[in-house]
PDB file of N, CA and C in Angstrom:
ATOM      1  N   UNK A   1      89.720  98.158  92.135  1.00  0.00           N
ATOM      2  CA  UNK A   1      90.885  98.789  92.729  1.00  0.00           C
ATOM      3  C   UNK A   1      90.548 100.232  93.091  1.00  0.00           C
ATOM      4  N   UNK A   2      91.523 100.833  93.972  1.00  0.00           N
ATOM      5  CA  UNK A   2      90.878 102.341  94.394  1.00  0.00           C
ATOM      6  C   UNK A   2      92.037 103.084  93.341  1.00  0.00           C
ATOM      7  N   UNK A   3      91.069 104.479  93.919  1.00  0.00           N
ATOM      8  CA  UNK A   3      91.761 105.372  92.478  1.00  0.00           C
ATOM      9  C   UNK A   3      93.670 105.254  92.722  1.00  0.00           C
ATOM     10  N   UNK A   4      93.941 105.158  94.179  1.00  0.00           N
ATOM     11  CA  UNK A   4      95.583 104.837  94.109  1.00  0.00           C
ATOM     12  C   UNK A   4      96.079 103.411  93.656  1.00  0.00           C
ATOM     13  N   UNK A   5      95.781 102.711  94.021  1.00  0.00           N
ATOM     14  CA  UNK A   5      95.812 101.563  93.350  1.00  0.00           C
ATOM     15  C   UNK A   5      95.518 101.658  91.930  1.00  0.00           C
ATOM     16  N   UNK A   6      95.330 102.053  91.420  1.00  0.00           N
ATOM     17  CA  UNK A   6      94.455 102.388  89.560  1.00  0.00           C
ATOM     18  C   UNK A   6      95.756 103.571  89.221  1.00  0.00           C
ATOM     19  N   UNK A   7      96.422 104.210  89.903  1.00  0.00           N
ATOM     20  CA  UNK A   7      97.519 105.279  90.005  1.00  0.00           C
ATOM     21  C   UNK A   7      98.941 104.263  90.022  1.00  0.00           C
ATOM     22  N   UNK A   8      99.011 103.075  90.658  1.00  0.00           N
ATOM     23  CA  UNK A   8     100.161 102.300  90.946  1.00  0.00           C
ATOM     24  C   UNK A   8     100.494 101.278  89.764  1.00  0.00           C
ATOM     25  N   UNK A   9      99.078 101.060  89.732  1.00  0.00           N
ATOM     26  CA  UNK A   9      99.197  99.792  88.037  1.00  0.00           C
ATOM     27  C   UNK A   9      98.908 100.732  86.763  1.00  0.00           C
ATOM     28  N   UNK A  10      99.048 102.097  87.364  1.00  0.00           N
ATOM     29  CA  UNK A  10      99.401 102.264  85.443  1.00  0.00           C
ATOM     30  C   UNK A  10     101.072 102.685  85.335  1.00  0.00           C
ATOM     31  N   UNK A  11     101.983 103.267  86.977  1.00  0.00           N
ATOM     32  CA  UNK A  11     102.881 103.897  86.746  1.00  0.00           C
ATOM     33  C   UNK A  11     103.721 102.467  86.676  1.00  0.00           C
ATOM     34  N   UNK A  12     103.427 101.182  87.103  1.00  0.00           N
ATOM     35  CA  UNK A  12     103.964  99.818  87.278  1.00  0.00           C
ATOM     36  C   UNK A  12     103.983  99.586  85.550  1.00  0.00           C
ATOM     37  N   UNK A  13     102.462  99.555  85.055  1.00  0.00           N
ATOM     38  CA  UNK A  13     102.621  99.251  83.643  1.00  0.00           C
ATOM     39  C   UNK A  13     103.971  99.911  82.488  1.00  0.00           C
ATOM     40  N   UNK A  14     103.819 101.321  83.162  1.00  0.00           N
ATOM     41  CA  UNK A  14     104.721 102.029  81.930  1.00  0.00           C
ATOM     42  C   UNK A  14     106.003 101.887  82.355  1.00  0.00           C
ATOM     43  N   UNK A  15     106.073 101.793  83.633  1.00  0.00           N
ATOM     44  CA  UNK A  15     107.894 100.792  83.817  1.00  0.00           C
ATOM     45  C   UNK A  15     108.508  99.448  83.534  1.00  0.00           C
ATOM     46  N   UNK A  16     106.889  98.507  83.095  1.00  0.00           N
ATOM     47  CA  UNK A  16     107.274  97.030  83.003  1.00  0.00           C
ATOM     48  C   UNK A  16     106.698  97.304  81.491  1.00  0.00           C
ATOM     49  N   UNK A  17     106.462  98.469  80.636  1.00  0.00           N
ATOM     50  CA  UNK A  17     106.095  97.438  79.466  1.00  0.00           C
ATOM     51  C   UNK A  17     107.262  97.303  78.284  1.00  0.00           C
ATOM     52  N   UNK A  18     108.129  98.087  78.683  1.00  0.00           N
ATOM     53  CA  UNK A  18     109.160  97.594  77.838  1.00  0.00           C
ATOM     54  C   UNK A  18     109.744  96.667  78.423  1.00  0.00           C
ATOM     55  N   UNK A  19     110.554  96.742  79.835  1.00  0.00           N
ATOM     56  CA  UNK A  19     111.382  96.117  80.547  1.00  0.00           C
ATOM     57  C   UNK A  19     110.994  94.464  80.537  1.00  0.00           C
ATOM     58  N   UNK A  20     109.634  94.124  80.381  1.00  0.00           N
ATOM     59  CA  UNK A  20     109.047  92.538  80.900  1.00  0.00           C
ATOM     60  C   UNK A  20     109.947  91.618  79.743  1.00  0.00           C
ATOM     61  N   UNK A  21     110.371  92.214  78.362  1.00  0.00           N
ATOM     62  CA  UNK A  21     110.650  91.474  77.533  1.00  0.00           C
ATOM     63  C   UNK A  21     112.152  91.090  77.755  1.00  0.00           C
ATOM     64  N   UNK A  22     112.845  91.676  78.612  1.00  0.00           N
ATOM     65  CA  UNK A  22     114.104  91.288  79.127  1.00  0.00           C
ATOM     66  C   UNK A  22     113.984  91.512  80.649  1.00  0.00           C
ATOM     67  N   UNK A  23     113.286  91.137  81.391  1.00  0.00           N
ATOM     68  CA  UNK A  23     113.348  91.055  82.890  1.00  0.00           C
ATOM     69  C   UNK A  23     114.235  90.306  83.462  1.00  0.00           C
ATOM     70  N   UNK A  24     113.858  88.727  82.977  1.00  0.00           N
ATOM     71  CA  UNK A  24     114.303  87.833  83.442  1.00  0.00           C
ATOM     72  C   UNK A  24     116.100  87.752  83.020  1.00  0.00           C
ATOM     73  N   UNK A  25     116.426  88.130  82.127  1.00  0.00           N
ATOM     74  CA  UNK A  25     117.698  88.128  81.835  1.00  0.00           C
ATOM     75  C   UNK A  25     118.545  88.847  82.309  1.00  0.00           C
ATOM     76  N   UNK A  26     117.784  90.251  83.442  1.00  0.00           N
ATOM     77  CA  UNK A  26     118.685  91.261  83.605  1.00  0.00           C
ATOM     78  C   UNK A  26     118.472  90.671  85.278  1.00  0.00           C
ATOM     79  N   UNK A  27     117.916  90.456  85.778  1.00  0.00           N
ATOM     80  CA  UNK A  27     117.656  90.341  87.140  1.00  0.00           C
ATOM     81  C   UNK A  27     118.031  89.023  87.629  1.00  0.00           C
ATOM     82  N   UNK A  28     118.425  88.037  86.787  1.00  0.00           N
ATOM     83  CA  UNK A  28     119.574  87.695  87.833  1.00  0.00           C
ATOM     84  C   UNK A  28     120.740  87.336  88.313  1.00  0.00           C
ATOM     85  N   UNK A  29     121.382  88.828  87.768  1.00  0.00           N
ATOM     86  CA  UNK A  29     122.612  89.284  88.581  1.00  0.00           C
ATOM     87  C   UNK A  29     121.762  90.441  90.110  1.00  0.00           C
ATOM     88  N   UNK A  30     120.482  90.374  90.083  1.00  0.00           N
ATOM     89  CA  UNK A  30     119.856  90.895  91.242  1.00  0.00           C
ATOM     90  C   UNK A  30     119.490  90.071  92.344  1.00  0.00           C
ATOM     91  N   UNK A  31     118.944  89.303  91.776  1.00  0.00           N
ATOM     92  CA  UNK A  31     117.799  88.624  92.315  1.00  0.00           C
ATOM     93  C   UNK A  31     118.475  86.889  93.204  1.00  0.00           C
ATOM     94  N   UNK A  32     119.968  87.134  93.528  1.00  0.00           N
ATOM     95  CA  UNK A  32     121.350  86.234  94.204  1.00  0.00           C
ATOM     96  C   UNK A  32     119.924  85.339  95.062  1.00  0.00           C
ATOM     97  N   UNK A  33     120.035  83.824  94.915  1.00  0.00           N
ATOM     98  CA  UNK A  33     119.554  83.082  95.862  1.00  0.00           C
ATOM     99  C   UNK A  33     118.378  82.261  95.870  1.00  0.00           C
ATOM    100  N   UNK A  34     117.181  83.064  94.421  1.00  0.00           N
ATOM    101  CA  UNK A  34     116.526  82.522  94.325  1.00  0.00           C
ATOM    102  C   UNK A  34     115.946  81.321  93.790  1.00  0.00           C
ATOM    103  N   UNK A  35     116.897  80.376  93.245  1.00  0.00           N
ATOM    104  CA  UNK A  35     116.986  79.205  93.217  1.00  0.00           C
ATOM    105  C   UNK A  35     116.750  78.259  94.428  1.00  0.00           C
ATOM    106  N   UNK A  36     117.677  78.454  95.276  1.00  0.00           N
ATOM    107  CA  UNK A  36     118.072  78.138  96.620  1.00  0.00           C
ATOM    108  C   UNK A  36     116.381  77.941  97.166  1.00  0.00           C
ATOM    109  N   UNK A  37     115.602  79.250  97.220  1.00  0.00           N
ATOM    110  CA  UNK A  37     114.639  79.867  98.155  1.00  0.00           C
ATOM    111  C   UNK A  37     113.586  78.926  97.525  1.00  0.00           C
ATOM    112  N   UNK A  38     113.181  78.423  96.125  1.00  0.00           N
ATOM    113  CA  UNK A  38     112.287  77.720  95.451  1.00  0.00           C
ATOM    114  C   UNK A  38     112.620  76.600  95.524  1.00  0.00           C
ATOM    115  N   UNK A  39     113.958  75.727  95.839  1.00  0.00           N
ATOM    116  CA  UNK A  39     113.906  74.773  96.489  1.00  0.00           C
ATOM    117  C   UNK A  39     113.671  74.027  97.675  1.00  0.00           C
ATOM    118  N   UNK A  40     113.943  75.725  98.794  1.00  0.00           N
ATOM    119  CA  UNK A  40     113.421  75.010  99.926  1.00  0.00           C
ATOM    120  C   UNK A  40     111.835  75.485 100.102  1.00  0.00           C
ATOM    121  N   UNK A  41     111.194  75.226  99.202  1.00  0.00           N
ATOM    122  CA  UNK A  41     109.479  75.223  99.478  1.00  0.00           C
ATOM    123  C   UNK A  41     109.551  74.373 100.013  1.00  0.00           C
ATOM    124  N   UNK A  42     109.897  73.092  99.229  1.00  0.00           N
ATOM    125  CA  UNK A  42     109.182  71.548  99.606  1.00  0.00           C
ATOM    126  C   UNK A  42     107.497  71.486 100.025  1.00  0.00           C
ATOM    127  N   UNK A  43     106.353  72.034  99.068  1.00  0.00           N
ATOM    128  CA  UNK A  43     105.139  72.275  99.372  1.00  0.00           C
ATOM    129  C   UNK A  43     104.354  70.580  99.433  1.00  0.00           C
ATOM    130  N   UNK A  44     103.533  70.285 100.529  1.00  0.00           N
ATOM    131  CA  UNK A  44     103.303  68.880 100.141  1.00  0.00           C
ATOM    132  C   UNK A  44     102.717  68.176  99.184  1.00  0.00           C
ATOM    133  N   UNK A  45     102.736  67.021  99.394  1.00  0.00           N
ATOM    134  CA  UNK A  45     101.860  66.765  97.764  1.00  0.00           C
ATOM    135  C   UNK A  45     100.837  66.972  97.713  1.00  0.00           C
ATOM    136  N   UNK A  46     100.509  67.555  96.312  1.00  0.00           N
ATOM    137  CA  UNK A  46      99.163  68.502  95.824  1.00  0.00           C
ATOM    138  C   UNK A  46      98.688  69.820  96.705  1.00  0.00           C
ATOM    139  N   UNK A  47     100.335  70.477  97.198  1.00  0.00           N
ATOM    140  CA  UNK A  47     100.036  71.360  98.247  1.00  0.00           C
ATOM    141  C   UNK A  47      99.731  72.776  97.077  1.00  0.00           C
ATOM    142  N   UNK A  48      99.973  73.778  97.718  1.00  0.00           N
ATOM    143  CA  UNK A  48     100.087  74.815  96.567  1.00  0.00           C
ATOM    144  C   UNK A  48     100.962  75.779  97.012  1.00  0.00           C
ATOM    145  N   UNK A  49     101.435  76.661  96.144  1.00  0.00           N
ATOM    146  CA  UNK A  49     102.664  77.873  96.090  1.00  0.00           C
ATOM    147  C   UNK A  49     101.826  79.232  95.736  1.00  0.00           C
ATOM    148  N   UNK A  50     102.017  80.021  96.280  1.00  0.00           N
ATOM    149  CA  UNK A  50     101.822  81.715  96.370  1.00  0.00           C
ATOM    150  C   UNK A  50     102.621  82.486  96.317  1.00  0.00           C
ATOM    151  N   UNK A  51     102.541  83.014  95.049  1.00  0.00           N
ATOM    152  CA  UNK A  51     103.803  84.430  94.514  1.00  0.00           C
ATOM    153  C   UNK A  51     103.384  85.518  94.545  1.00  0.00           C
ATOM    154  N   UNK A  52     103.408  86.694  95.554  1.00  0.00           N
ATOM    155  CA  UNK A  52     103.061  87.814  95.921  1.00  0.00           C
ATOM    156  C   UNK A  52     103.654  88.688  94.714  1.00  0.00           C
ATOM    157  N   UNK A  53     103.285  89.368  93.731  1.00  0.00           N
ATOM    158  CA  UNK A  53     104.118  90.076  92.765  1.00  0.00           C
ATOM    159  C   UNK A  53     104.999  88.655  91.694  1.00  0.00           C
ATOM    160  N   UNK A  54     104.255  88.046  91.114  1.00  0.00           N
ATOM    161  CA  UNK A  54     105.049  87.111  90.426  1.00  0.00           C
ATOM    162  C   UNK A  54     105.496  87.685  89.021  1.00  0.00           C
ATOM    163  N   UNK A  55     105.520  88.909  88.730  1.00  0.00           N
ATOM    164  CA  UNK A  55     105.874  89.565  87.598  1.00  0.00           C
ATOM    165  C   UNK A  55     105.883  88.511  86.143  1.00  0.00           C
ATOM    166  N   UNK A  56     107.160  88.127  85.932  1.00  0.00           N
ATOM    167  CA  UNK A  56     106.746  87.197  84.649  1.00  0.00           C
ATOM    168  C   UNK A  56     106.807  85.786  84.983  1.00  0.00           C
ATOM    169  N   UNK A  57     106.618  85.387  85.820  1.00  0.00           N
ATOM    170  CA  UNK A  57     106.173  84.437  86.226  1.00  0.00           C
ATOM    171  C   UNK A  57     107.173  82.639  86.156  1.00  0.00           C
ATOM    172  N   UNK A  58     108.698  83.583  86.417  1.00  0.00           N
ATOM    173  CA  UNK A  58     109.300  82.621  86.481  1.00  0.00           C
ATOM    174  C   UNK A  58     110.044  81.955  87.434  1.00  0.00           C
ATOM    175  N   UNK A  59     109.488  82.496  88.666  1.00  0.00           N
ATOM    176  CA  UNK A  59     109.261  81.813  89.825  1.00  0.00           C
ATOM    177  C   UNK A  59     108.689  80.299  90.247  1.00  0.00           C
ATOM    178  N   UNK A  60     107.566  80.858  89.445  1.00  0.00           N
ATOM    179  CA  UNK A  60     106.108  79.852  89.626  1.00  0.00           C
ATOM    180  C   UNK A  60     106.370  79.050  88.451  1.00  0.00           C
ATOM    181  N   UNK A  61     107.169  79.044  87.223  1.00  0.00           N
ATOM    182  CA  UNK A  61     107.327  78.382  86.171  1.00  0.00           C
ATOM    183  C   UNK A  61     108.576  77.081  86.781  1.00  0.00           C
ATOM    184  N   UNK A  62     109.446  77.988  87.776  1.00  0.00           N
ATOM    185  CA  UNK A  62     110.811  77.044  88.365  1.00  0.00           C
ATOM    186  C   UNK A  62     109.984  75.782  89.439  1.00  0.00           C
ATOM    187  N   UNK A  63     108.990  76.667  89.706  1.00  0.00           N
ATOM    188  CA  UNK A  63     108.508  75.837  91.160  1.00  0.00           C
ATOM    189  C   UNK A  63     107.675  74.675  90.444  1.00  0.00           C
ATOM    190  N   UNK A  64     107.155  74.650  89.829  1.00  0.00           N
ATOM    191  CA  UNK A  64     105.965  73.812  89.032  1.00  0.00           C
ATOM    192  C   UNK A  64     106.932  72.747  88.072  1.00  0.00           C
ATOM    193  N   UNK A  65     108.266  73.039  88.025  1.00  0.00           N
ATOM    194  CA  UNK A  65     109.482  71.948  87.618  1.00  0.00           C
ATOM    195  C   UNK A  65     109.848  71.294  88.396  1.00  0.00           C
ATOM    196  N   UNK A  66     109.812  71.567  89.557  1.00  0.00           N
ATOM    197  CA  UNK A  66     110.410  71.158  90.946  1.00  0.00           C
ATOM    198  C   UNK A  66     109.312  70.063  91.713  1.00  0.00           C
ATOM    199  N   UNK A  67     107.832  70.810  91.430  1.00  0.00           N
ATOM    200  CA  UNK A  67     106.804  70.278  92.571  1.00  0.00           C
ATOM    201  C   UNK A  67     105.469  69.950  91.376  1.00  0.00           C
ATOM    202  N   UNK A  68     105.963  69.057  91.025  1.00  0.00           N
ATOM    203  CA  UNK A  68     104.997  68.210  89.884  1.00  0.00           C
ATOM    204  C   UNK A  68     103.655  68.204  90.310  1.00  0.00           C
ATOM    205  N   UNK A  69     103.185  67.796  91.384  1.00  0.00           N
ATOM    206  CA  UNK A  69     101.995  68.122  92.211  1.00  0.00           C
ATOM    207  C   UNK A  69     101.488  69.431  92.595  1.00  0.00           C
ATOM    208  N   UNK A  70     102.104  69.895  92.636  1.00  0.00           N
ATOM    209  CA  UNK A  70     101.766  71.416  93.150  1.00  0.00           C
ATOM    210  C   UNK A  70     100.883  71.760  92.132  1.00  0.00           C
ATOM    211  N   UNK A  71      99.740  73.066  92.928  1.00  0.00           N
ATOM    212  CA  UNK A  71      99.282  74.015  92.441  1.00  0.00           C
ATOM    213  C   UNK A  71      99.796  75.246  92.509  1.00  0.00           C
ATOM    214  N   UNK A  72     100.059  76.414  91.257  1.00  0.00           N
ATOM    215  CA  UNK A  72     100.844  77.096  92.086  1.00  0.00           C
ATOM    216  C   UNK A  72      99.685  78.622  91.378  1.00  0.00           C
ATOM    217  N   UNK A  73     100.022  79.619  92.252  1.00  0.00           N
ATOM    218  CA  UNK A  73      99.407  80.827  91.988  1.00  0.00           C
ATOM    219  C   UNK A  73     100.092  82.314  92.038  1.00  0.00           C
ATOM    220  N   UNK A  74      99.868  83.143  91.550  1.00  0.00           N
ATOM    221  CA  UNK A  74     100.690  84.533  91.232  1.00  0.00           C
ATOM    222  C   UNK A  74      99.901  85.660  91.080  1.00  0.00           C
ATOM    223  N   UNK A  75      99.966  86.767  91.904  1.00  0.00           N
ATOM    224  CA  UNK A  75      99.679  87.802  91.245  1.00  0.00           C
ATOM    225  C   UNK A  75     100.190  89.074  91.034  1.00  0.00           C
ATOM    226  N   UNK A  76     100.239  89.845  90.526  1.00  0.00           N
ATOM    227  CA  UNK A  76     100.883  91.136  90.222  1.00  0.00           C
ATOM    228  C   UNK A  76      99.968  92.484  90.031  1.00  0.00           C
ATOM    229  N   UNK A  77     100.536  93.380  90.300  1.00  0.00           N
ATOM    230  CA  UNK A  77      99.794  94.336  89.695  1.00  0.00           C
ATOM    231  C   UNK A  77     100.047  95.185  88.746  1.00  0.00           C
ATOM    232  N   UNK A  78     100.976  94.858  87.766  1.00  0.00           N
ATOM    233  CA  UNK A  78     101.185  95.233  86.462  1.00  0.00           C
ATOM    234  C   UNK A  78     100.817  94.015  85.399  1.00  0.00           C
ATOM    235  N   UNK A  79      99.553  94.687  84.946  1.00  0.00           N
ATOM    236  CA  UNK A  79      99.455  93.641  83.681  1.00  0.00           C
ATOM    237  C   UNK A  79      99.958  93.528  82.487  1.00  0.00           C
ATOM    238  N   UNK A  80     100.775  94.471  82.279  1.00  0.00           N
ATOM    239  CA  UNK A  80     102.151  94.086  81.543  1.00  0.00           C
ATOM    240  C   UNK A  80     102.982  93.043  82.029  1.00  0.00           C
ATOM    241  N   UNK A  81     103.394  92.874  83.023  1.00  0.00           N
ATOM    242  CA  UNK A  81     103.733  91.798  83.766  1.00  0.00           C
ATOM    243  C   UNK A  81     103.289  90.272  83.344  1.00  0.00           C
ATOM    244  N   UNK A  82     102.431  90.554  83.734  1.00  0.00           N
ATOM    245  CA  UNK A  82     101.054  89.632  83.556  1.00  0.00           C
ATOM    246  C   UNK A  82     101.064  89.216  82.125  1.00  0.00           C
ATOM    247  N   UNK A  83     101.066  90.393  80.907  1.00  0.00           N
ATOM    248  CA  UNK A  83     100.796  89.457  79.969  1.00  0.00           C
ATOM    249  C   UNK A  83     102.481  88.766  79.711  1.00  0.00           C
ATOM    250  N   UNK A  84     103.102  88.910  80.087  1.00  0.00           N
ATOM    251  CA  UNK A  84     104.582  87.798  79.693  1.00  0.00           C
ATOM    252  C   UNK A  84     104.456  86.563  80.537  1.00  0.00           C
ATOM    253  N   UNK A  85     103.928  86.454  81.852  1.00  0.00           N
ATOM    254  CA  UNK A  85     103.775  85.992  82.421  1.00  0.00           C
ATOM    255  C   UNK A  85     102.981  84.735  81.860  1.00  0.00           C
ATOM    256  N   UNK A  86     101.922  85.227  81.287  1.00  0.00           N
ATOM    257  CA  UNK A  86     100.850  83.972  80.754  1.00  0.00           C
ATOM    258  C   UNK A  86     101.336  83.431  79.779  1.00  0.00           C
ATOM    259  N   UNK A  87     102.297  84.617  78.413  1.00  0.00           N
ATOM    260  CA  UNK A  87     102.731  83.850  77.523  1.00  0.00           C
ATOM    261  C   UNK A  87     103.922  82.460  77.822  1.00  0.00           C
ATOM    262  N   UNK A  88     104.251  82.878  78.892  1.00  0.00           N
ATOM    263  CA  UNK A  88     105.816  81.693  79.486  1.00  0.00           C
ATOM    264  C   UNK A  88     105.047  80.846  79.699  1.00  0.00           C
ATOM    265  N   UNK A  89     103.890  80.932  80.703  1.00  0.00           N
ATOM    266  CA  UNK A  89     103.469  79.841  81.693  1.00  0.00           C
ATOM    267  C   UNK A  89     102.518  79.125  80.493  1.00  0.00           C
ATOM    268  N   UNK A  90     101.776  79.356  79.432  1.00  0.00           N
ATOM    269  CA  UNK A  90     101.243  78.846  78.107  1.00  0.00           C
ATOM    270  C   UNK A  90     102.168  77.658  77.358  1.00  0.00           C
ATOM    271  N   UNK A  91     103.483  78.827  77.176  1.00  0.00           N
ATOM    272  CA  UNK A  91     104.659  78.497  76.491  1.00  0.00           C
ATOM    273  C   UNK A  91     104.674  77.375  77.101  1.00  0.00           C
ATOM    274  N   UNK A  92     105.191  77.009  78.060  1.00  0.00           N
ATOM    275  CA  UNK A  92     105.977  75.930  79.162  1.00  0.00           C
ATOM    276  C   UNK A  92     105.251  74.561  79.305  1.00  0.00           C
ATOM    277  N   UNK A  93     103.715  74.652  79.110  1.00  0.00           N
ATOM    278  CA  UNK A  93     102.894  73.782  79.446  1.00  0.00           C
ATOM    279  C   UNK A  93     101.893  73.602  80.638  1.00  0.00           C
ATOM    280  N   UNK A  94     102.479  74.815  81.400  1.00  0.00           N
ATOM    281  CA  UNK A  94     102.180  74.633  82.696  1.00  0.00           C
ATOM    282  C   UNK A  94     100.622  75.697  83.137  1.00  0.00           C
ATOM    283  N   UNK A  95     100.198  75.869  81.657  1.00  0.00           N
ATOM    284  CA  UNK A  95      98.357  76.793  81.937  1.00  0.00           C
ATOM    285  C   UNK A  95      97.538  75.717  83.047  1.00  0.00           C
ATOM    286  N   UNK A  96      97.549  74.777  83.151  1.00  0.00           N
ATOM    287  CA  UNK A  96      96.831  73.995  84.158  1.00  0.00           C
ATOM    288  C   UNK A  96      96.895  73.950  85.585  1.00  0.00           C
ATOM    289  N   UNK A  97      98.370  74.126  85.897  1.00  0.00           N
ATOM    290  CA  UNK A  97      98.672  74.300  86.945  1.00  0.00           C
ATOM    291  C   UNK A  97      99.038  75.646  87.706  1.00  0.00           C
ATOM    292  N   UNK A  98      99.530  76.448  86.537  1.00  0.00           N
ATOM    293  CA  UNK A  98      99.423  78.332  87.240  1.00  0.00           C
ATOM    294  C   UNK A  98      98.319  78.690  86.815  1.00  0.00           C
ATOM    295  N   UNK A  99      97.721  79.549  87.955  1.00  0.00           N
ATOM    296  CA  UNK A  99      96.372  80.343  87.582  1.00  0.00           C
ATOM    297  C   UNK A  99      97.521  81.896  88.282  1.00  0.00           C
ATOM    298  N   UNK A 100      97.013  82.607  87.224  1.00  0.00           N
ATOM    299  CA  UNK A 100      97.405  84.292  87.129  1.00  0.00           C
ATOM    300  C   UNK A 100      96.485  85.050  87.766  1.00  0.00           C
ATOM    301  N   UNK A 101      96.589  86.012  88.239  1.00  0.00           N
ATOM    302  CA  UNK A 101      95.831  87.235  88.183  1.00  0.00           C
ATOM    303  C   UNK A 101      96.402  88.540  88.584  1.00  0.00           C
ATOM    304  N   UNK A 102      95.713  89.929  88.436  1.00  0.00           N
ATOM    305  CA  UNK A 102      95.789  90.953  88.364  1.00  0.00           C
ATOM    306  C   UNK A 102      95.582  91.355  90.148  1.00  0.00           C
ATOM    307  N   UNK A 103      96.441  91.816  90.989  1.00  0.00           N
ATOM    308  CA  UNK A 103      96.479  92.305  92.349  1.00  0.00           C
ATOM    309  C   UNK A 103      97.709  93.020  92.898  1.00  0.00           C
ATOM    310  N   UNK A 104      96.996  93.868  93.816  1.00  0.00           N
ATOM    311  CA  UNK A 104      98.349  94.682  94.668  1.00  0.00           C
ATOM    312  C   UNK A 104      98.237  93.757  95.698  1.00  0.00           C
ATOM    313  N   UNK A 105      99.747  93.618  96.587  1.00  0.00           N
ATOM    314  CA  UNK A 105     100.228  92.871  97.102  1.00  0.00           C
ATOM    315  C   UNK A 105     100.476  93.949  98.289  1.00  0.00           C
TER     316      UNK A 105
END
């Protein structure tokens, strides 16, 4: 990463490392629709899904309920993010089918 990028994921980290442990509970009274938006993927079979900023990763946790076939992928650039992210997608069952990583979007 360049030195701004290396400037963005640490000021990202110290805003998500408390917040990641209640993200999902506060955001969505924000986040109106996104149910809706992960249903109309419809990705084909054994297609795959791409989450630009998948923060904790319960996007890609909804989509991988939905699209049994699917491969799906995420990245973020707070690895605070990231680590809630892996613990859900671990949690859930679904380490086989999400692959994580660390990126600006």
């Amino acid at each position: 990463m360049t030195p701004a990028e290396n400037d963005t994921r640490a000021r990202m980290d110290r805003m998500y490392r408390h917040q990641r442990r209640v993200y999902d509970f506060t955001r969505c009274y924000y986040l109106l629709g996104r149910e809706g938006l992960i249903e109309g993927l419809r990705p084909p079979n054994n297609g795959s899904i791409l989450e630009v900023g998948c923060g904790t990763a319960s996007n890609l946790i909804a989509a991988a309920k939905l699209y049994p076939t699917a491969r799906l992928f995420g990245f973020d650039i707070s690895s605070e993010m990231l680590r809630t992210a892996q613990q859900s997608v671990s949690r859930r069952g679904f380490a086989e089918r999400i692959t994580l990583t660390e990126g600006n979007g």
